[in-house]
Protein backbone atom coordinates (compact mmCIF):
# COMPACT_ATOMS: atom_id res chain seq x y z
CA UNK A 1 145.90 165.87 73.82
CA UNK A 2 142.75 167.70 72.45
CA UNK A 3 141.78 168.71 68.89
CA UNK A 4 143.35 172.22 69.02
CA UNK A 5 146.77 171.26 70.65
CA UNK A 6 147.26 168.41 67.67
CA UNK A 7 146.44 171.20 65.40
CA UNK A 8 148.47 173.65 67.10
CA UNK A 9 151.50 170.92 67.12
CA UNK A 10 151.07 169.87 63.37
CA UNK A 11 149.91 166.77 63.92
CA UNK A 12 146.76 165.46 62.08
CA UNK A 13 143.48 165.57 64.41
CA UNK A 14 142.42 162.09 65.53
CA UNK A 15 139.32 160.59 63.97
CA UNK A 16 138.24 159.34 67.10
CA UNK A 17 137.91 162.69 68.77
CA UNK A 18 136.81 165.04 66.39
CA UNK A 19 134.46 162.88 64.87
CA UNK A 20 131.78 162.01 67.45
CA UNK A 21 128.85 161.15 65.49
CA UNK A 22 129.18 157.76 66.52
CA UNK A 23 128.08 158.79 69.99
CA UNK A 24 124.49 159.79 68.70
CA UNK A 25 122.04 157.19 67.07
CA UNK A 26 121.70 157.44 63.64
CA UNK A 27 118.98 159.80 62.31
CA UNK A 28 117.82 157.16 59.88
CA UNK A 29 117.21 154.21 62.82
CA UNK A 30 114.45 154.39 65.33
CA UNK A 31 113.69 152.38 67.79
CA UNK A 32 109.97 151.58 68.13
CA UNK A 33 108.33 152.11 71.64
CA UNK A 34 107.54 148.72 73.62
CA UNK A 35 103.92 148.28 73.57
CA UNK A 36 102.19 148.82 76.70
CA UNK A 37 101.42 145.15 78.93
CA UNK A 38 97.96 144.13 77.91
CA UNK A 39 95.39 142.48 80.47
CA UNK A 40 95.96 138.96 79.11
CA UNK A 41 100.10 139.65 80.42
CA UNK A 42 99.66 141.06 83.15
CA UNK A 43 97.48 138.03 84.60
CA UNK A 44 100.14 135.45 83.36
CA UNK A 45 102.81 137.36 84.98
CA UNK A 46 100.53 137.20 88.67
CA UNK A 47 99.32 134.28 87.98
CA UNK A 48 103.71 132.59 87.55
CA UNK A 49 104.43 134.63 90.68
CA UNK A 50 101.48 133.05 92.52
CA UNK A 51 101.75 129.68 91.49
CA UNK A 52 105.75 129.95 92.22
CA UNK A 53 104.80 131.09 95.84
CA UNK A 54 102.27 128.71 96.21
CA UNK A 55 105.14 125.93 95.08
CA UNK A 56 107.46 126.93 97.39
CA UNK A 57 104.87 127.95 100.26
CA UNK A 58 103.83 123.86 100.31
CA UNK A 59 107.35 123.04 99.55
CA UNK A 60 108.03 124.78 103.31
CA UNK A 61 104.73 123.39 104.92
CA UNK A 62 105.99 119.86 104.26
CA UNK A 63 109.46 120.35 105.56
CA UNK A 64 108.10 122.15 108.48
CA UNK A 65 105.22 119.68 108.90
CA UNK A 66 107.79 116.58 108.59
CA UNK A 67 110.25 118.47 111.51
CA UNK A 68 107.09 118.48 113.89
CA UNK A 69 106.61 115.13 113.22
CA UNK A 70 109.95 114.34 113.83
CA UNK A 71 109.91 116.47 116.96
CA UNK A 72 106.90 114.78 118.67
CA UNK A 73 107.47 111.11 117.55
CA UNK A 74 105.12 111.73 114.88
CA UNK A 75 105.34 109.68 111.72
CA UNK A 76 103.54 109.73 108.27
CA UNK A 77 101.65 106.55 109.17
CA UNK A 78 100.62 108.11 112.67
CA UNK A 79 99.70 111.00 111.19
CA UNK A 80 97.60 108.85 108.28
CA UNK A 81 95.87 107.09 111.21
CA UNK A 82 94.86 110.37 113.28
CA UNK A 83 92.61 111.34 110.53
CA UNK A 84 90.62 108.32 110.80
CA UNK A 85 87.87 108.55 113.10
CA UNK A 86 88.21 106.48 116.29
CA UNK A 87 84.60 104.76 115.98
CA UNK A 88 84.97 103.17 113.01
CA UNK A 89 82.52 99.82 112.95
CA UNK A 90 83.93 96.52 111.60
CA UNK A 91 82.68 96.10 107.76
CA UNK A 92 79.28 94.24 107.47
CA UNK A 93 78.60 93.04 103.93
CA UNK A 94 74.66 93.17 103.07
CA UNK A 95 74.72 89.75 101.64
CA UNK A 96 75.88 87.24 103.95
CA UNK A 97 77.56 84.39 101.56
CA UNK A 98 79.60 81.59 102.95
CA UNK A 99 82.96 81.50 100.93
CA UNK A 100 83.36 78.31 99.00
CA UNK A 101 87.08 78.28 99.34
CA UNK A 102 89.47 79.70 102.35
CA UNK A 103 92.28 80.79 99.88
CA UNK A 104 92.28 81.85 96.04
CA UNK A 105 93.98 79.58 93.54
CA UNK A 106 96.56 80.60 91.40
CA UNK A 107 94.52 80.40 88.39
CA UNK A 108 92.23 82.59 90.36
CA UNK A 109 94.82 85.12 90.71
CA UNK A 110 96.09 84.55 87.13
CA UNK A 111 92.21 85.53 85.86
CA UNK A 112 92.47 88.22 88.29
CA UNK A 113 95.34 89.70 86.70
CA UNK A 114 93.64 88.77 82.95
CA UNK A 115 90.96 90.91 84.02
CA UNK A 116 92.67 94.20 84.84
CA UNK A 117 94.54 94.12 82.09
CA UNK A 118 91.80 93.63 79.60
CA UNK A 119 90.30 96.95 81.60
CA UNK A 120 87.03 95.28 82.77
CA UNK A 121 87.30 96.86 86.07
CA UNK A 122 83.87 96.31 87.08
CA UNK A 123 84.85 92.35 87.58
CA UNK A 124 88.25 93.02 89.08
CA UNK A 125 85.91 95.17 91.78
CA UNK A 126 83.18 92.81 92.02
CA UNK A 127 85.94 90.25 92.82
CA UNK A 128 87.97 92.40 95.75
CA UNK A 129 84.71 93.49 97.23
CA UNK A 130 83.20 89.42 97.35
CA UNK A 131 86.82 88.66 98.76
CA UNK A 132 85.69 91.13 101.81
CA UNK A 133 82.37 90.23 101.57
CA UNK A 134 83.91 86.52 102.27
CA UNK A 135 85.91 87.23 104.94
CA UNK A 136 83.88 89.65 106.98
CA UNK A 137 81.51 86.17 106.90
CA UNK A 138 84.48 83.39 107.84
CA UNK A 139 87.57 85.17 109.31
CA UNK A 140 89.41 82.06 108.14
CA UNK A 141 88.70 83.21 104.51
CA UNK A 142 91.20 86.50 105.29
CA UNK A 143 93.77 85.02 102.94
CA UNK A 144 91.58 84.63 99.73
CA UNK A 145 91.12 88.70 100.47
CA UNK A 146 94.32 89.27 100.91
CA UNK A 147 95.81 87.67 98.42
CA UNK A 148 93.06 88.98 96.08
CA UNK A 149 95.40 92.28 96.59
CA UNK A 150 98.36 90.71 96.68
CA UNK A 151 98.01 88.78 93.07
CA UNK A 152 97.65 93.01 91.40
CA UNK A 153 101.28 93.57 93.07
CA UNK A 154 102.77 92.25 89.58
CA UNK A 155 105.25 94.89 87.81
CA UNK A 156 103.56 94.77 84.63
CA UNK A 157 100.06 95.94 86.15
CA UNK A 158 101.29 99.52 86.83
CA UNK A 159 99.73 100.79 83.36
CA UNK A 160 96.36 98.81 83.92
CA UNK A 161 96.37 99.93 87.98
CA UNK A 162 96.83 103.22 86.70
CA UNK A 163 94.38 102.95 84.10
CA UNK A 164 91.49 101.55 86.80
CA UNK A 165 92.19 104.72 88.96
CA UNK A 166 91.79 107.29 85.75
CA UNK A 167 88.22 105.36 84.84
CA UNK A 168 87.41 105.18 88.49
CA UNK A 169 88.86 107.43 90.17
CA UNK A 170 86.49 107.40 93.58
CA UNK A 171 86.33 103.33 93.64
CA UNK A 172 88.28 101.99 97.23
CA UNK A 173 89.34 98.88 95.99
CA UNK A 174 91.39 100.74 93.06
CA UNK A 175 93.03 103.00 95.44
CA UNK A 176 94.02 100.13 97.86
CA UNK A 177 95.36 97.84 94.89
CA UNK A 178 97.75 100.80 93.99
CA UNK A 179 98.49 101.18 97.70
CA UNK A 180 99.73 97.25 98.06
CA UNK A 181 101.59 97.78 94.33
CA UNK A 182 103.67 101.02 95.79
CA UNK A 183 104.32 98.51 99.09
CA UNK A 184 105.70 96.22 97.39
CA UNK A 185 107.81 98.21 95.01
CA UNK A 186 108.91 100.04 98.20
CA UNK A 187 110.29 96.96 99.16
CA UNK A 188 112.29 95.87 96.06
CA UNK A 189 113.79 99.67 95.35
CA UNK A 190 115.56 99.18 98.86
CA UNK A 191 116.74 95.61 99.00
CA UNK A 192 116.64 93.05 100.84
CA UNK A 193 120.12 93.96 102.69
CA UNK A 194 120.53 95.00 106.37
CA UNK A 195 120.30 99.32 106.85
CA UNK A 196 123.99 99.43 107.15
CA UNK A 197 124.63 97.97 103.54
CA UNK A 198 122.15 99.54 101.84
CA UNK A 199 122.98 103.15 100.18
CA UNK A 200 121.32 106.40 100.68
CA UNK A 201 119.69 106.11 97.38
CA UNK A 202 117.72 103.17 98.21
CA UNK A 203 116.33 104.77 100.93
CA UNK A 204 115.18 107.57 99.44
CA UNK A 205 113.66 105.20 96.72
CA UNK A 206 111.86 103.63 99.27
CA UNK A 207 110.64 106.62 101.35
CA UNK A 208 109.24 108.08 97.66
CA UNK A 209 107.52 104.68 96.77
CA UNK A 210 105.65 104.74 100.28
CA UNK A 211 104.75 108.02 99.74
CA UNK A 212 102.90 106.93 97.19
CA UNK A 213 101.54 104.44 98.63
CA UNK A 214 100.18 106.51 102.13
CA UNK A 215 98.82 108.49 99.23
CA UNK A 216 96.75 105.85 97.73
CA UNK A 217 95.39 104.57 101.47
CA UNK A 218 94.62 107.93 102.45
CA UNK A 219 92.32 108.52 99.91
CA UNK A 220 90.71 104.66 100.43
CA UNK A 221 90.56 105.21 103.89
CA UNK A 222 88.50 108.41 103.56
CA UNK A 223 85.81 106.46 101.43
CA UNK A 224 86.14 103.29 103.20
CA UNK A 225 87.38 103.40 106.66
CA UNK A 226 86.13 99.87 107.43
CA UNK A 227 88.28 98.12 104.66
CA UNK A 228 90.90 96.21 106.52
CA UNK A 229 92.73 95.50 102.99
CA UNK A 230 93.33 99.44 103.56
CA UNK A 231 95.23 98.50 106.72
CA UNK A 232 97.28 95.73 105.94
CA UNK A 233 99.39 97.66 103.50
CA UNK A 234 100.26 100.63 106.45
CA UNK A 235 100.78 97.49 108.15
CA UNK A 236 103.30 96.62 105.60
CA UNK A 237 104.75 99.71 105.15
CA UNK A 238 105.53 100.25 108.97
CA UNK A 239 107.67 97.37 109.20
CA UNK A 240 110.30 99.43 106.81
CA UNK A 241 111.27 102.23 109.45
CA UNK A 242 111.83 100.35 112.71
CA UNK A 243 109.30 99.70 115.62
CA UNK A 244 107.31 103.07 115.51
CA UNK A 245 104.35 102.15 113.16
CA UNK A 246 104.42 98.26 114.13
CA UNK A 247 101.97 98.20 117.10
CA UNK A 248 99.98 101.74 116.09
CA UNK A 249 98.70 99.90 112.97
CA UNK A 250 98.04 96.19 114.33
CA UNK A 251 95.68 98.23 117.03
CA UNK A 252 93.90 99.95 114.24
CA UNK A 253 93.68 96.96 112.18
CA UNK A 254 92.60 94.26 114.75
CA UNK A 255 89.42 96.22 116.32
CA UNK A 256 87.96 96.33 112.47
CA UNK A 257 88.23 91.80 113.03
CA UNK A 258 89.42 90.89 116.42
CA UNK A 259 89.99 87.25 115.28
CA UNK A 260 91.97 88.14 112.45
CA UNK A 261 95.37 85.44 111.91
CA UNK A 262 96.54 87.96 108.60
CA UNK A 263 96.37 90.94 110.68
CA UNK A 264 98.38 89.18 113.68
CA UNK A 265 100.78 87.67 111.17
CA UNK A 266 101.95 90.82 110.01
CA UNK A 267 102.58 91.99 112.97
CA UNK A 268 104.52 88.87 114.59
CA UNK A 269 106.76 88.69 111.49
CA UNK A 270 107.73 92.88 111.92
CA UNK A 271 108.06 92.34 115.62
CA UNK A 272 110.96 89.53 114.98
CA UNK A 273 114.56 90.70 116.46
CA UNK A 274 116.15 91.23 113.11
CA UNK A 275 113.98 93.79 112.54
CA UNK A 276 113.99 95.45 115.84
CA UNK A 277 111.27 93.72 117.77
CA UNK A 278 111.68 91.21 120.89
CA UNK A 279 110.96 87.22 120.94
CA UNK A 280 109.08 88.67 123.92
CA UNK A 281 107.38 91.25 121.90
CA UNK A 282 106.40 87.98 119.82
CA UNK A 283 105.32 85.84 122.31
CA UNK A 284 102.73 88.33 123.57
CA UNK A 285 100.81 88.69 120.35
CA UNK A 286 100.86 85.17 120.18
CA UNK A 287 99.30 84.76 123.89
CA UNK A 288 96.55 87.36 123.41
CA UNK A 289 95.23 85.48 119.94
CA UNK A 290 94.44 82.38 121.65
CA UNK A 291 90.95 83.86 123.13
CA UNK A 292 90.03 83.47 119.61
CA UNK A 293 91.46 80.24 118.17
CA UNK A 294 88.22 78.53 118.40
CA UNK A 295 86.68 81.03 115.88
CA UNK A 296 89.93 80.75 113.84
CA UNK A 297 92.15 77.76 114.57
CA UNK A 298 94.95 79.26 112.51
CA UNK A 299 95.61 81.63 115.39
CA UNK A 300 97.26 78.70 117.34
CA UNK A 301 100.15 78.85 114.98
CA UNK A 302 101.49 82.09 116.26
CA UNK A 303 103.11 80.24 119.16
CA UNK A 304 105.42 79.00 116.75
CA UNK A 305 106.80 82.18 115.15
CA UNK A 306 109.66 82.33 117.31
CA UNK A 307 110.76 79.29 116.68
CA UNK A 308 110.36 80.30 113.04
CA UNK A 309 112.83 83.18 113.16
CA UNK A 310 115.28 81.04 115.27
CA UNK A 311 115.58 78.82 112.31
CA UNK A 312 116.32 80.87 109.74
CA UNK A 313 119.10 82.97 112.13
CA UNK A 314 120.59 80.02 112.15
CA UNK A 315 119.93 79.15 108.90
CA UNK A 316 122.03 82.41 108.03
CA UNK A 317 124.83 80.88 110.74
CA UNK A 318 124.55 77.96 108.09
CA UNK A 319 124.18 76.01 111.64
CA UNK A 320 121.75 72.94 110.29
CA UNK A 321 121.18 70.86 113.37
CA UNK A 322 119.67 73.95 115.25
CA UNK A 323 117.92 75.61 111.70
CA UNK A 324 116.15 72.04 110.85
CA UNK A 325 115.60 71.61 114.51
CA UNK A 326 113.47 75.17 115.05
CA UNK A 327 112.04 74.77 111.62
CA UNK A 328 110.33 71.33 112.42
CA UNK A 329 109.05 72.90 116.41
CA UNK A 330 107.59 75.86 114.82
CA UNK A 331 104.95 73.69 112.73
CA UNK A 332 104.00 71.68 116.20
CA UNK A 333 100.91 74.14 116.79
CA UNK A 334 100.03 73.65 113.51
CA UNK A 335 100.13 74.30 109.57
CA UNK A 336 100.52 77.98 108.63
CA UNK A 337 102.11 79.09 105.38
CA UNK A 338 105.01 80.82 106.70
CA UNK A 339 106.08 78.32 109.06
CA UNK A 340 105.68 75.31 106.73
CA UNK A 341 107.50 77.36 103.87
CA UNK A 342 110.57 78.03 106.01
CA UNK A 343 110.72 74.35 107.00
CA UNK A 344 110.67 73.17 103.54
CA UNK A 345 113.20 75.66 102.23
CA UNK A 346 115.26 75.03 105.26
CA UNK A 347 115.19 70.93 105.14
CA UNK A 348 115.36 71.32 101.11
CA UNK A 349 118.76 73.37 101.36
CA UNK A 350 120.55 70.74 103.47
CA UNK A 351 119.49 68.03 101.08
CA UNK A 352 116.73 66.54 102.77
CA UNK A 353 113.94 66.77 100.21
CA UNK A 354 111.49 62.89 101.82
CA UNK A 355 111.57 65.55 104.79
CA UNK A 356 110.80 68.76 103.29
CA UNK A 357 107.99 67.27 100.69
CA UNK A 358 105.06 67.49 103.31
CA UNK A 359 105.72 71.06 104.41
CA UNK A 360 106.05 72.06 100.69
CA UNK A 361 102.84 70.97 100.23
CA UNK A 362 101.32 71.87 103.38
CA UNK A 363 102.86 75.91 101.70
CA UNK A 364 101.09 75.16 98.52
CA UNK A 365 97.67 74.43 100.17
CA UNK A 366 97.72 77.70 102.51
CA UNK A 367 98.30 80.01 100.08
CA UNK A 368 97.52 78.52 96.52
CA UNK A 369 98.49 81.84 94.62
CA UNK A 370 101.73 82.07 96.30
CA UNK A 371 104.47 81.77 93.67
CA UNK A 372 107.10 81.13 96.65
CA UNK A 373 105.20 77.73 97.52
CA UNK A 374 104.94 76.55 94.03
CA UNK A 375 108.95 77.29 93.71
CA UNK A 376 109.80 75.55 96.76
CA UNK A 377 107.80 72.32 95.99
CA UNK A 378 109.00 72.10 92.53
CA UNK A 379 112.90 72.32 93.70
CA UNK A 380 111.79 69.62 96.50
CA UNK A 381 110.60 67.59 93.70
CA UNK A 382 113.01 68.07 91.49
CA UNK A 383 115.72 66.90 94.21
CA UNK A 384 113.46 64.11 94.37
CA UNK A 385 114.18 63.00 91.43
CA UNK A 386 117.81 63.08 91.54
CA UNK A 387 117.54 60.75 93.96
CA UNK A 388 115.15 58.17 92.59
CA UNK A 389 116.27 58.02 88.69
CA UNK A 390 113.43 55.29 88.52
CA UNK A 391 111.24 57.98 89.20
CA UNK A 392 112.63 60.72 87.37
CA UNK A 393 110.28 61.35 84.72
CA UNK A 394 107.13 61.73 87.13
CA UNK A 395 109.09 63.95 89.71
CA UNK A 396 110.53 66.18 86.56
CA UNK A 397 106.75 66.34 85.18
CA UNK A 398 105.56 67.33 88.13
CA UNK A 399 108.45 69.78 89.11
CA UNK A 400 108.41 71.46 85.69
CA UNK A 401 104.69 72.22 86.18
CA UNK A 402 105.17 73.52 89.91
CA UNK A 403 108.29 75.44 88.42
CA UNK A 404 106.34 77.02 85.53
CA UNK A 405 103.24 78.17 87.41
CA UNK A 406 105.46 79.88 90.32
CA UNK A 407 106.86 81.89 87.09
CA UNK A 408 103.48 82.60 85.41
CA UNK A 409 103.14 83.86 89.37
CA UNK A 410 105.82 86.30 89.59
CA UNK A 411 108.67 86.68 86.75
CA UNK A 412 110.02 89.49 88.23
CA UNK A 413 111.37 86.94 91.12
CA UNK A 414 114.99 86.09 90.79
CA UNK A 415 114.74 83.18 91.91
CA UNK A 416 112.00 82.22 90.44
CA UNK A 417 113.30 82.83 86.66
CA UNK A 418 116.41 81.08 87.76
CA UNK A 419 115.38 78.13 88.56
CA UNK A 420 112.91 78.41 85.40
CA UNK A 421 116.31 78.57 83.29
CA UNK A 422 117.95 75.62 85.13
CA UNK A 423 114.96 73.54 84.57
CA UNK A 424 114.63 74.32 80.69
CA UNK A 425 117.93 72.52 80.15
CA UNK A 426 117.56 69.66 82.48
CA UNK A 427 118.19 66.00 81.37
């Protein structure tokens, strides 16, 4: 009904219709114009679009890059490797200097570590490059470089590592140091359980943390393609995806030091069964060392890796007569840290500490900054012990120092802090 008809019916008009001034803005209110876009906004607004193209454009790149890969076999430590150039010449250090010791002590690595954190990165890089130095001279001497790296792995060093990288950005060693840190942490974000109990999560954790890692080694590799530290942690990283990156990266590795026993090791112990290698797989890198044993006797010990990881599957069978029996034939070629560490932990576990005592030590003396050897021979000792109460005061002396240095080693280890604990309130 419209104005006139209410009219024209009596009714009173309704307000709402007759009285449309509130359709119209009020005279008294205007709204100011919007100021036209200066320079200084219109740049920010192309520069967000760019830079959200850009982020999406790599975003794309790296999916379709990682596809291809896929596709063709490729992975990321195949495709780290291709942009290394094939003639790279084994390193050559200027000075020549004998090393006075084969392997670094744990107080070595404990200075080491003491060094970094106090930031005087010129002496943690004067160290890791007369570790090379070393070895390059006496291939035997591979461990003290290796473990050089290996002792910066510590989870408390990630400020400090980071740290050496912002002061010297450009410096190999600092890159490669990172590089073994994001390894390892690879390793303890996914466990230490089989692929089919380990969660999705994990494995994401780990493919991040390597990631990180490949980024570190790429960067090393570009300033120092001879460094064979460099290699050792792809060769630790490839041993986390199946068979793929396993021989690519020993190849690599063992033209830069053809007589290398670190370089073979890491292979041998990715190429085991559990992990998706062959005992015959094994046995081969073992056979082809031997040309080379005289220049590094260590090398002979690689014939006994099988033997190795037949003890400890049936160590896992909790079969003892076979696991003690493998354990003791893998040491018959001779002492190597891995082999005499499984046969102590082995004959230790089934109570047989007289036995296990010599291969303890035998761990101890290979690889000094190890805190695995230092926790094995102190629980030897310790069981010792308990079974001489004449002697218990010397064997707990010397087991509470072996226990307490494998902890001023590596805290973070489970083990390690557990058997720390136990000892504390021993009688």
């Amino acid at each position: 009904m419209g104005p006139q008809k209410a009219l024209a019916s009596g009714l009173p008009p309704d307000p709402v219709l007759t009285n449309t001034s509130h359709h119209m803005p009020s005279p008294t209110v205007r709204l100011p114009d919007p100021p036209p876009p200066s320079p200084t906004h219109r740049r920010l607004v192309v520069t967000s679009i760019v830079i959200g193209a850009a982020v999406i454009a790599v975003g794309m790149l790296k999916t379709w890059r990682s596809r291809l890969r896929v596709l063709s076999g490729e992975t990321e430590i195949t495709a780290l490797l291709r942009e290394v150039p094939e003639d790279v010449k084994p390193y050559r250090p200027v000075y020549s200097l004998a090393p006075w010791t084969l392997v670094l002590s744990a107080g070595e690595a404990l200075d080491l570590r003491r060094l970094l954190r106090t930031a005087q990165f010129d002496s943690v890089e004067i160290a890791l490059r007369l570790a090379q130095d070393e070895a390059a001279v006496d291939v035997r001497a591979e461990w003290r470089y290796y473990d050089s790296y290996v002792a910066l792995v510590e989870p408390s060093l990630r400020a400090a590592l980071d740290a050496w990288i912002a002061a010297h950005p450009r410096v190999v060693e600092a890159r490669i140091a990172r590089g073994m840190y994001f390894v390892n942490l690879a390793g303890v974000r996914r466990g230490g359980a089989v692929a089919g109990r380990t969660k999705r999560a994990q494995f994401g954790a780990l493919d991040a943390t390597l990631d990180s890692s490949f980024a570190e080694i790429r960067v090393a590799l570009k300033g120092d393609p001879s460094n064979l530290a460099a290699y050792w942690v792809l060769q630790r990283a490839a041993g986390f995806h199946g068979q793929a990156d396993v021989l690519p990266t020993y190849n690599r590795a063992l033209r830069l030091s053809p007589a290398s026993f670190v370089t073979r090791w890491l292979a041998i112990t990715n190429l085991a069964p559990r992990w998706g290698g062959t005992y015959e797989s094994m046995d081969r890198v073992a056979a082809q060392a031997q040309q080379f044993a005289s220049a590094n006797p260590e090398l002979r010990t690689l014939q006994g890796f099988v033997d190795w990881d037949k003890a400890d599957a049936a160590w896992q069978r909790d079969d003892a007569e076979r696991a003690i029996s493998h354990a003791k034939a893998s040491t018959s070629y001779g002492e190597s840290y891995t082999l005499c560490l499984k046969a102590a932990r082995i004959l230790w576990y089934y109570d047989r500490e007289p036995e296990a005592l010599p291969f303890a030590r035998c761990a101890v003396a290979r690889r000094n900054a190890s805190a695995d050897g230092h926790l094995t021979l102190g629980r030897v000792l310790y069981g010792l012990g308990r079974r001489d109460p004449a002697d218990w005061t010397a064997y707990y002396s010397r087991a509470r120092e072996s226990a307490l240095l494998a902890y001023q080693l590596d805290s973070s280890d489970d083990q390690v802090s557990k058997f720390s604990r136990e000892f504390s309130t021993a009688r």
